[in-house]
C-alpha atoms as a PDB file:
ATOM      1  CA  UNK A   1      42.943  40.809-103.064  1.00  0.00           C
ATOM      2  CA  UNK A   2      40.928  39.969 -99.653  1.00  0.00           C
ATOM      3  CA  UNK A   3      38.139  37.075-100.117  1.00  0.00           C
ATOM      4  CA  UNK A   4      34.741  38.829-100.252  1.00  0.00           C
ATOM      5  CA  UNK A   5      32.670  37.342 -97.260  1.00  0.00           C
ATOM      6  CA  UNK A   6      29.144  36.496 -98.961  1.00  0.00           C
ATOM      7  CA  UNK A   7      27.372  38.615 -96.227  1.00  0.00           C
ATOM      8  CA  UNK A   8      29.145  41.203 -96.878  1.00  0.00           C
ATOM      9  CA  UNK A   9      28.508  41.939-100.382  1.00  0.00           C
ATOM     10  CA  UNK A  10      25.392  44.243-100.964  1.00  0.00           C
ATOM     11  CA  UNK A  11      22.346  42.231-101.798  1.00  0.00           C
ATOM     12  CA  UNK A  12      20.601  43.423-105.235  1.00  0.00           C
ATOM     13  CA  UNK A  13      17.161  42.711-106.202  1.00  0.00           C
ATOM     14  CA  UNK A  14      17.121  43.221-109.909  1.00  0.00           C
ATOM     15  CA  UNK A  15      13.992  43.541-112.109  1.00  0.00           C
ATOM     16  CA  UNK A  16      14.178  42.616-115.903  1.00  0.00           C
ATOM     17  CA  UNK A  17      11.916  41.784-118.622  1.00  0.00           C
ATOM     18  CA  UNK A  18      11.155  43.372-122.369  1.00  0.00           C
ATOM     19  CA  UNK A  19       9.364  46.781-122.835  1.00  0.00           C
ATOM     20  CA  UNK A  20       6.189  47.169-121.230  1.00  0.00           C
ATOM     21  CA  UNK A  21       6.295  43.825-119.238  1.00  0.00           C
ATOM     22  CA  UNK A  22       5.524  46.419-116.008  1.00  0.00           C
ATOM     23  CA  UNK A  23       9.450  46.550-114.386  1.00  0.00           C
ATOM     24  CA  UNK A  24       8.973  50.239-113.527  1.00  0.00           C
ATOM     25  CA  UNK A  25       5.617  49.560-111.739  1.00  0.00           C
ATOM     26  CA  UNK A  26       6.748  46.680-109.942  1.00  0.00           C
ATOM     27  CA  UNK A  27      10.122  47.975-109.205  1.00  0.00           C
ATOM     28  CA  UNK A  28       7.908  51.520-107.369  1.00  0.00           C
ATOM     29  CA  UNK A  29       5.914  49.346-105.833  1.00  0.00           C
ATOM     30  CA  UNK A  30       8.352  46.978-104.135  1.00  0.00           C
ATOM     31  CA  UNK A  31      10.591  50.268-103.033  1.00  0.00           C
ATOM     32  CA  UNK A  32       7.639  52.095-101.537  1.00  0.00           C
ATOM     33  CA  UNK A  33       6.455  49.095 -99.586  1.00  0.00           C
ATOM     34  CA  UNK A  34       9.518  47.511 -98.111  1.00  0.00           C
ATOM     35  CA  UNK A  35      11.752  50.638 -98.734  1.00  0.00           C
ATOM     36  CA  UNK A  36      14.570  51.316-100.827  1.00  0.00           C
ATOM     37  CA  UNK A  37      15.859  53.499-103.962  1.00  0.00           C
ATOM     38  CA  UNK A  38      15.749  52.448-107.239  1.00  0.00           C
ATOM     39  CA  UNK A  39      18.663  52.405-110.022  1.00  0.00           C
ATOM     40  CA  UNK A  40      17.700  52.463-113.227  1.00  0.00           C
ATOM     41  CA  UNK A  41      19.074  50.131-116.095  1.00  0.00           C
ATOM     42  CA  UNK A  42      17.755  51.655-118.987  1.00  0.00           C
ATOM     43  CA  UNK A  43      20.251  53.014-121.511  1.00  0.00           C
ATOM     44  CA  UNK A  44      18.066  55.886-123.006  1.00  0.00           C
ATOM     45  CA  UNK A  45      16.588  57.263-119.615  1.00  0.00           C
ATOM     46  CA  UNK A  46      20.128  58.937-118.916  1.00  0.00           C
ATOM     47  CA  UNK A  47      19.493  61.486-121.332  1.00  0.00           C
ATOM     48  CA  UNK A  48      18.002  64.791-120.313  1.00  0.00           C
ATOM     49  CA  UNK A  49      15.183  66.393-122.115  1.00  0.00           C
ATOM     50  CA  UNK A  50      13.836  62.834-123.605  1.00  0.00           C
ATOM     51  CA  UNK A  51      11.217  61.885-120.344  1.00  0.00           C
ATOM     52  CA  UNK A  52       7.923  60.984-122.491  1.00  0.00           C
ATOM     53  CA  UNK A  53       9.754  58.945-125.358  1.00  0.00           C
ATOM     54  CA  UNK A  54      11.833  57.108-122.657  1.00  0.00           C
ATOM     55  CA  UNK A  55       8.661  56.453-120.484  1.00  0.00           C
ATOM     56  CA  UNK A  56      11.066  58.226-117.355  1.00  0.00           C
ATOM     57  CA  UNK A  57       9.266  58.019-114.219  1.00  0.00           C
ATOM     58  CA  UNK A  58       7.387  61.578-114.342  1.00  0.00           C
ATOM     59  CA  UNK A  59       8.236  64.313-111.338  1.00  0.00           C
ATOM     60  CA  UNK A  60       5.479  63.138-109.475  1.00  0.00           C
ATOM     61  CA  UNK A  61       6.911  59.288-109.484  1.00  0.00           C
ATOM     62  CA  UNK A  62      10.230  60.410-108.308  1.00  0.00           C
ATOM     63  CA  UNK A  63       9.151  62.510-105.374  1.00  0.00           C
ATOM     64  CA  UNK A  64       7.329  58.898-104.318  1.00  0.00           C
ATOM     65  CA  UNK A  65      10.715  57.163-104.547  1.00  0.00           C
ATOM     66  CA  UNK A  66      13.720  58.184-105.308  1.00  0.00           C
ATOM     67  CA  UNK A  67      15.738  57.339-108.836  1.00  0.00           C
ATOM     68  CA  UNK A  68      19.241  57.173-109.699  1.00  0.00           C
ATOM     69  CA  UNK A  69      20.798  57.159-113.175  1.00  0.00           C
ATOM     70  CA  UNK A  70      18.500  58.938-115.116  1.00  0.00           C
ATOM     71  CA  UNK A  71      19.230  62.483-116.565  1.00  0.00           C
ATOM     72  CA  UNK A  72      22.959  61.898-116.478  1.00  0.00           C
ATOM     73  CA  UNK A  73      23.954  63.231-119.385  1.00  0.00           C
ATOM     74  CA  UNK A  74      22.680  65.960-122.700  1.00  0.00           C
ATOM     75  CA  UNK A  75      21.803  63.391-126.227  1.00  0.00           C
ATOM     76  CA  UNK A  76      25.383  64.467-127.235  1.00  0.00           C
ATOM     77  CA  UNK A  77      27.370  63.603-124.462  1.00  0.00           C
ATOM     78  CA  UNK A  78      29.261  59.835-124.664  1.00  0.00           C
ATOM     79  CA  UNK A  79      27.641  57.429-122.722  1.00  0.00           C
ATOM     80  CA  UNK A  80      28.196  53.447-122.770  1.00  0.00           C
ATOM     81  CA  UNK A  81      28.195  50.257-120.624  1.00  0.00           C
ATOM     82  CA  UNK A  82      31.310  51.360-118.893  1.00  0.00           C
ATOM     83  CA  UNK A  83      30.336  54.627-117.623  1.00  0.00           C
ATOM     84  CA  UNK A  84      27.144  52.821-116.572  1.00  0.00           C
ATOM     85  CA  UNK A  85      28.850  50.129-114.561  1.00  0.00           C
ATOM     86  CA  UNK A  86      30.888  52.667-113.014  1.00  0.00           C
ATOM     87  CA  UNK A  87      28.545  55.579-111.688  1.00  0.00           C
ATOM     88  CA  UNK A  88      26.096  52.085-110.442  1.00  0.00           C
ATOM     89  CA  UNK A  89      28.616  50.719-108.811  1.00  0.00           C
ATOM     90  CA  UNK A  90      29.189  53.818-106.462  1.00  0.00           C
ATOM     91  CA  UNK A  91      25.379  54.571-106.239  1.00  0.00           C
ATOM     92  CA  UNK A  92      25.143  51.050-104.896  1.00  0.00           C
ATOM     93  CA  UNK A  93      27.672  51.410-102.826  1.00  0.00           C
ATOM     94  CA  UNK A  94      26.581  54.553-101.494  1.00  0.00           C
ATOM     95  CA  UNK A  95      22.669  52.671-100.311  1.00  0.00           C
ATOM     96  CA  UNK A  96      24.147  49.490 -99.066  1.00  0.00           C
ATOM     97  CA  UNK A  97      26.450  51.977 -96.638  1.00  0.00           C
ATOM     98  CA  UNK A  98      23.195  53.877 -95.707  1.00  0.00           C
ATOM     99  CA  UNK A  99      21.402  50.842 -95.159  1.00  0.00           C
ATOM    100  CA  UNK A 100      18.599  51.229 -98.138  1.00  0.00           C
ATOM    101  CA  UNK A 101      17.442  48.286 -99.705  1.00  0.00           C
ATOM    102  CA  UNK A 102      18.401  48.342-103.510  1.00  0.00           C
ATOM    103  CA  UNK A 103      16.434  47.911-106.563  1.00  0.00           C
ATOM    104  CA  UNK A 104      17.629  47.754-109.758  1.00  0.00           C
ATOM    105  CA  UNK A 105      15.261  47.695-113.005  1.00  0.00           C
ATOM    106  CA  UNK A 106      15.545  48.433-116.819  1.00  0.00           C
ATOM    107  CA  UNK A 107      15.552  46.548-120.297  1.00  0.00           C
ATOM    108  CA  UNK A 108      19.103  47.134-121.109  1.00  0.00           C
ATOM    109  CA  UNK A 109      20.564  43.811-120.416  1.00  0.00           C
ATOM    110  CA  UNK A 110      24.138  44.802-121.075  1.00  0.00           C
ATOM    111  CA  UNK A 111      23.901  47.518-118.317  1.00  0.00           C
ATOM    112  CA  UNK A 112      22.510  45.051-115.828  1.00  0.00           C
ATOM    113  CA  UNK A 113      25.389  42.649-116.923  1.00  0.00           C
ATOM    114  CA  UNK A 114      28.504  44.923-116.911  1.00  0.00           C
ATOM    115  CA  UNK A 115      26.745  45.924-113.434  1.00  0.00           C
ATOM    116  CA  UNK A 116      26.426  42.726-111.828  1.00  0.00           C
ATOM    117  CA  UNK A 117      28.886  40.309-114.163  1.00  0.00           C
ATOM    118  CA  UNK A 118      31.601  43.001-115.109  1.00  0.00           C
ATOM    119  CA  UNK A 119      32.975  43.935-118.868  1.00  0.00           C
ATOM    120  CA  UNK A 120      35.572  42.376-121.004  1.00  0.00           C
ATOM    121  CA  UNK A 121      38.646  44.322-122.591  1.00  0.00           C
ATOM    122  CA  UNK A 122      37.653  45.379-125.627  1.00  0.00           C
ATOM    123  CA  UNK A 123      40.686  44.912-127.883  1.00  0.00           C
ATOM    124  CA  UNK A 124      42.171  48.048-130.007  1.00  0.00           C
ATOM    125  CA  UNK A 125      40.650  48.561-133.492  1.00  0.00           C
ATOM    126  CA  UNK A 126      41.500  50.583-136.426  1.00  0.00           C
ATOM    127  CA  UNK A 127      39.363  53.651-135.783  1.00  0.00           C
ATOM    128  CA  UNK A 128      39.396  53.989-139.896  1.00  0.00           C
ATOM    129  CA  UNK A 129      37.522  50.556-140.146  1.00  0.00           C
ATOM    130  CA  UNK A 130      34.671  52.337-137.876  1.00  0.00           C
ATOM    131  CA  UNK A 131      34.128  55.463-140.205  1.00  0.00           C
ATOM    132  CA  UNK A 132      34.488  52.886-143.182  1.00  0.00           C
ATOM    133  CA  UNK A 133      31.698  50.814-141.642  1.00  0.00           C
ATOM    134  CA  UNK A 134      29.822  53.699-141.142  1.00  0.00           C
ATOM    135  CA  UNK A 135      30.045  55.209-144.174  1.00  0.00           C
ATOM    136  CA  UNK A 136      28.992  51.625-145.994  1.00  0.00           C
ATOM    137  CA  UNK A 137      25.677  51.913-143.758  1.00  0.00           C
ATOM    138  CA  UNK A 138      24.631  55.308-145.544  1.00  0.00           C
ATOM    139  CA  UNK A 139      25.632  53.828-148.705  1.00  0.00           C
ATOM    140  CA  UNK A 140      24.262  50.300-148.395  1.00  0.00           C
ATOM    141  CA  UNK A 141      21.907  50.272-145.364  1.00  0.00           C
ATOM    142  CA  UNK A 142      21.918  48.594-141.815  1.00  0.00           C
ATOM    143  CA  UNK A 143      20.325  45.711-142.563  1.00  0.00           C
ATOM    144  CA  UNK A 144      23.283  45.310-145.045  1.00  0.00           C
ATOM    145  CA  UNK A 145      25.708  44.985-142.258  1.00  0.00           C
ATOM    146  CA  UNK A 146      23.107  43.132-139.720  1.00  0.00           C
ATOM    147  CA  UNK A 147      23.238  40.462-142.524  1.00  0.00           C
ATOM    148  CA  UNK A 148      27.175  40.669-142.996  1.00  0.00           C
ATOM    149  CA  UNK A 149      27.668  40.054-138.245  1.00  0.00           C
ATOM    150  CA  UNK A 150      25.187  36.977-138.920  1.00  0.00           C
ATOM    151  CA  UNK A 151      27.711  35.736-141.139  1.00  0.00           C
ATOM    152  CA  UNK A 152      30.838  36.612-139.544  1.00  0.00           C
ATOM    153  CA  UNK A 153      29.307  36.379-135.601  1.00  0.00           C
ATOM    154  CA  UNK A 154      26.127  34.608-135.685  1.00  0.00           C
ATOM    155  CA  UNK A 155      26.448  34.445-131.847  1.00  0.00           C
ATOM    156  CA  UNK A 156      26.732  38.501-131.292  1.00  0.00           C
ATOM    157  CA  UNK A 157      23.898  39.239-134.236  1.00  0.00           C
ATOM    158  CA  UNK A 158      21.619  36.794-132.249  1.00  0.00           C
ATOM    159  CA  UNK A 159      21.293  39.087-128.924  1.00  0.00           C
ATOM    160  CA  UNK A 160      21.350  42.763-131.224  1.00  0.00           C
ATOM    161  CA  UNK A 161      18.194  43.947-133.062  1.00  0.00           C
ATOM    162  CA  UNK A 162      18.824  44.392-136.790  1.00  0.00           C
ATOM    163  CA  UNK A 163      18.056  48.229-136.612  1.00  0.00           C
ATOM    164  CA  UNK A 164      21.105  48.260-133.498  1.00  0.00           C
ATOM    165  CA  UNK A 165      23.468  49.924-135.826  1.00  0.00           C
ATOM    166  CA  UNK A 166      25.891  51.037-132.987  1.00  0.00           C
ATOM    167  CA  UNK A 167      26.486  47.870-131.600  1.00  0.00           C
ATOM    168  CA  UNK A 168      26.253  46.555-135.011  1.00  0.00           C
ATOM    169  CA  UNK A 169      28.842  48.495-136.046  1.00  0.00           C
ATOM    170  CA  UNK A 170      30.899  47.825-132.625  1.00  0.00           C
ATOM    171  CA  UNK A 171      30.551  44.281-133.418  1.00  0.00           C
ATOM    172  CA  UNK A 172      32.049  44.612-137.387  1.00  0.00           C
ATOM    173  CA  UNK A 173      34.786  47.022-136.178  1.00  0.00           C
ATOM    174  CA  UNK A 174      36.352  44.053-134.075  1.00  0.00           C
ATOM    175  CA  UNK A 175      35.836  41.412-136.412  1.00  0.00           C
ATOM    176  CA  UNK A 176      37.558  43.814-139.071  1.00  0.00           C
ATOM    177  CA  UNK A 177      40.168  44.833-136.927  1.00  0.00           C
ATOM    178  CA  UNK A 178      41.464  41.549-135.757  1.00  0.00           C
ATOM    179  CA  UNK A 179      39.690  38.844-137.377  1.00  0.00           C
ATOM    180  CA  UNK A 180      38.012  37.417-134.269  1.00  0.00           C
ATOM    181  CA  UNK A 181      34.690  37.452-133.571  1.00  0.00           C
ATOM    182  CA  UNK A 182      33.448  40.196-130.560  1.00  0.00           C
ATOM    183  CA  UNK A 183      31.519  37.211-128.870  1.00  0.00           C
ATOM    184  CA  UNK A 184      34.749  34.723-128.321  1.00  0.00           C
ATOM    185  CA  UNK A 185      36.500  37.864-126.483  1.00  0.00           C
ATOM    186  CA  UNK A 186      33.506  37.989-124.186  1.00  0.00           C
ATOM    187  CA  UNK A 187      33.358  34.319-123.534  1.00  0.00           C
ATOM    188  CA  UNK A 188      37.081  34.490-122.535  1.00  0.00           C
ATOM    189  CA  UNK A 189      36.272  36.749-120.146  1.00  0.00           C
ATOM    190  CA  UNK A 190      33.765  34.565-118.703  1.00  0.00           C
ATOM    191  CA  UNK A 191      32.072  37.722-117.115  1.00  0.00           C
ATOM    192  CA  UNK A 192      32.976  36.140-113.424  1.00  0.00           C
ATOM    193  CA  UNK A 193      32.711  39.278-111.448  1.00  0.00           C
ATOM    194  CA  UNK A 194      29.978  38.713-108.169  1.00  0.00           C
ATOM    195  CA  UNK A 195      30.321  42.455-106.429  1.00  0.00           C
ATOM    196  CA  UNK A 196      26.228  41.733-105.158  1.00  0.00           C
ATOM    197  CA  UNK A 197      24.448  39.098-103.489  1.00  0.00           C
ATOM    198  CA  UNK A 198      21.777  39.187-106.758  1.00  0.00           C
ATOM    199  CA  UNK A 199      18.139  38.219-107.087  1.00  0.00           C
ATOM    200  CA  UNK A 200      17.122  38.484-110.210  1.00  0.00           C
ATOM    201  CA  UNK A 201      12.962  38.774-111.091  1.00  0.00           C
ATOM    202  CA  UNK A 202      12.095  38.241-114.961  1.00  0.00           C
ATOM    203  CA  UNK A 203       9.263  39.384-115.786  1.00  0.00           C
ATOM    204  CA  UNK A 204       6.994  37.868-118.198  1.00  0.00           C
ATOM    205  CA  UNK A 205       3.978  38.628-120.873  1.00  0.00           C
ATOM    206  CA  UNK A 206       1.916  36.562-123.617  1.00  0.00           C
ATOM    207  CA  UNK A 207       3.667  38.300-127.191  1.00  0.00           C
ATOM    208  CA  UNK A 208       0.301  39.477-128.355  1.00  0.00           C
ATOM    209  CA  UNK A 209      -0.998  41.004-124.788  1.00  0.00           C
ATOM    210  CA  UNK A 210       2.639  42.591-124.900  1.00  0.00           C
ATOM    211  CA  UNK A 211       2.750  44.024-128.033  1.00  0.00           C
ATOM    212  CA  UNK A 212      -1.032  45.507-127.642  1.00  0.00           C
ATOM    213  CA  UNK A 213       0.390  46.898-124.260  1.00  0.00           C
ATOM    214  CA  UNK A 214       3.490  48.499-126.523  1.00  0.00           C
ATOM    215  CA  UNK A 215       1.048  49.976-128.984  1.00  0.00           C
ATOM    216  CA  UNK A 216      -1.160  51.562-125.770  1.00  0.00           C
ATOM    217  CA  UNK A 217       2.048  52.791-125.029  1.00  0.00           C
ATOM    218  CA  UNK A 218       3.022  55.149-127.803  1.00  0.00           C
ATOM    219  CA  UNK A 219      -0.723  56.114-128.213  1.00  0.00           C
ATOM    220  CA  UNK A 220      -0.252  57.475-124.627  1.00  0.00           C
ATOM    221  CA  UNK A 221       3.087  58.868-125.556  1.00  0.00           C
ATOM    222  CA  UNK A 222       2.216  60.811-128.478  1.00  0.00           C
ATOM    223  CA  UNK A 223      -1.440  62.234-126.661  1.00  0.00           C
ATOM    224  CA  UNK A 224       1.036  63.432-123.600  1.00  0.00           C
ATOM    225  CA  UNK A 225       2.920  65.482-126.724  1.00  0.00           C
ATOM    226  CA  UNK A 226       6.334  62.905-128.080  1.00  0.00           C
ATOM    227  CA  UNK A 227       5.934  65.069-130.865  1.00  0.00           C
ATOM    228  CA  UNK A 228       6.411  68.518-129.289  1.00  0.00           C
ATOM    229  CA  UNK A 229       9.198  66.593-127.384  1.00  0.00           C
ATOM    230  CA  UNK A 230      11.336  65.454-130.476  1.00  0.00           C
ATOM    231  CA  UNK A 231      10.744  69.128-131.893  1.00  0.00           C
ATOM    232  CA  UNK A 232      11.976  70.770-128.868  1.00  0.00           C
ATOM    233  CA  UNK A 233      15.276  68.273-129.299  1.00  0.00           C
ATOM    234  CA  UNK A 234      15.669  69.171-132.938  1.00  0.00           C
ATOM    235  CA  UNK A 235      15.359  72.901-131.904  1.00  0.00           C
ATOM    236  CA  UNK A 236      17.781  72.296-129.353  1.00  0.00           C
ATOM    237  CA  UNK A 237      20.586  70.972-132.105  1.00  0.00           C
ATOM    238  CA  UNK A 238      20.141  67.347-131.451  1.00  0.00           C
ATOM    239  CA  UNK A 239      19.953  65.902-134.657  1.00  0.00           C
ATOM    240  CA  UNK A 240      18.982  62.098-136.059  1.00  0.00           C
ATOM    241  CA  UNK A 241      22.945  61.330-135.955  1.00  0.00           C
ATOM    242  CA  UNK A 242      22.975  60.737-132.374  1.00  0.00           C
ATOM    243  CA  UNK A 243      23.690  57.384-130.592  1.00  0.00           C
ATOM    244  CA  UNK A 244      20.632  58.060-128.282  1.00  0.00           C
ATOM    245  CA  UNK A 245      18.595  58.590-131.803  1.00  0.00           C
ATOM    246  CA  UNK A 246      19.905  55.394-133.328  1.00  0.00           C
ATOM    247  CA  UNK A 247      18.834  53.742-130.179  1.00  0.00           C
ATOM    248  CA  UNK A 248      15.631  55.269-129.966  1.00  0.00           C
ATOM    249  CA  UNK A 249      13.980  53.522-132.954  1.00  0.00           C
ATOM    250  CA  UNK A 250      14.204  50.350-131.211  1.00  0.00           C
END
């Protein structure tokens, strides 16, 4: 394979943080002054029909720049890292070939690192182990099997929120399955792809002013009618069950 010639590779200005730090803002405000699209990295906003609980960039912020990877797929439809890496990828491609400056921003740090750092090969499990595990979380609970991946993979339970059950779950399944921790298989992989030329901008808050900023938030989110919303997706036959659900609580 040819030697990628630095200046050649797209340069990506990504914008990270936790919720409410203000990436969105900053990320609109960059793009309308020095130009540019923006590609989301935010693993619920590619579901249609959930805009206020996701805190999607309303109609009106769109038509002031223009989005990418958001209402991608219905709350039932399969959607993970890989598919992410994938469809940004080729919308990066696609701006750097038009000559757009590109801005990428979200809280999902595992999109932003299969995007910029790659994925490892997840190795084959025994899909019964993944119904079992399931099946022991309606029985037993989720923080049940939070506390079982601190003991078996300390590492992985470290960077997943005990209410994750889907990665929790992911995590279990490949201990189970081969007896090696998920988080040695992604050191081996070392996660050495450099497609972009990346700048990365963390964003920072004091806990407290953050967390008053979060509450604000969902005060805003249930006056502008999150509860109508969530109705309309129940109506709709989008039940608690789903991965975006699951993710949701978070």
């Amino acid at each position: 394979m040819p030697e990628i010639i630095e200046e050649e590779r797209p340069r990506v200005v990504v914008l990270l943080g936790p919720t409410g730090a203000g990436k969105s803002k900053l990320a609109m405000e960059l793009a309308e002054a020095l130009g540019g699209e923006i590609v989301s990295a935010d693993s619920m906003q590619v579901y249609r029909y959930m805009d206020i609980g996701t805190a999607k960039p309303t109609p009106q912020e769109q038509k002031r720049v223009r989005y990418h990877l958001i209402d991608v797929v219905t709350p039932d439809q399969p959607f993970h890292a890989g598919f992410y890496r994938a469809l940004g990828r080729k919308t990066i491609d696609q701006l750097y070939k038009s000559g757009k400056p590109i801005w990428v921003a979200g809280g999902t740090g595992l999109y932003i690192k299969a995007l910029t750092q790659g994925l490892f090969s997840s190795p084959k499990v025994d899909p019964t182990v993944r119904e079992r595990l399931k099946q022991e979380a309606k029985e037993r609970g989720e923080a049940f099997l939070y506390q079982r991946l601190k003991t078996v993979d300390p590492r992985t339970a470290f960077t997943l929120h005990p209410h994750d059950l889907f990665r929790t779950i992911r995590a279990l399944e490949v201990f189970d399955s081969t007896g090696v921790p998920i988080s040695f298989f992604r050191e081996q992989h070392h996660f050495g792809e450099r497609p972009y030329l990346t700048l990365k901008i963390g964003l920072e808050m004091d806990r407290k002013a953050l967390y008053r900023r979060i509450e604000e938030r969902v005060d805003q989110m249930v006056e502008r009618g999150l509860l109508q919303e969530v109705k309309a997706l129940m109506a709709m036959g989008y039940n608690s069950e789903l991965k975006p659900h699951a993710e949701f609580r978070l």
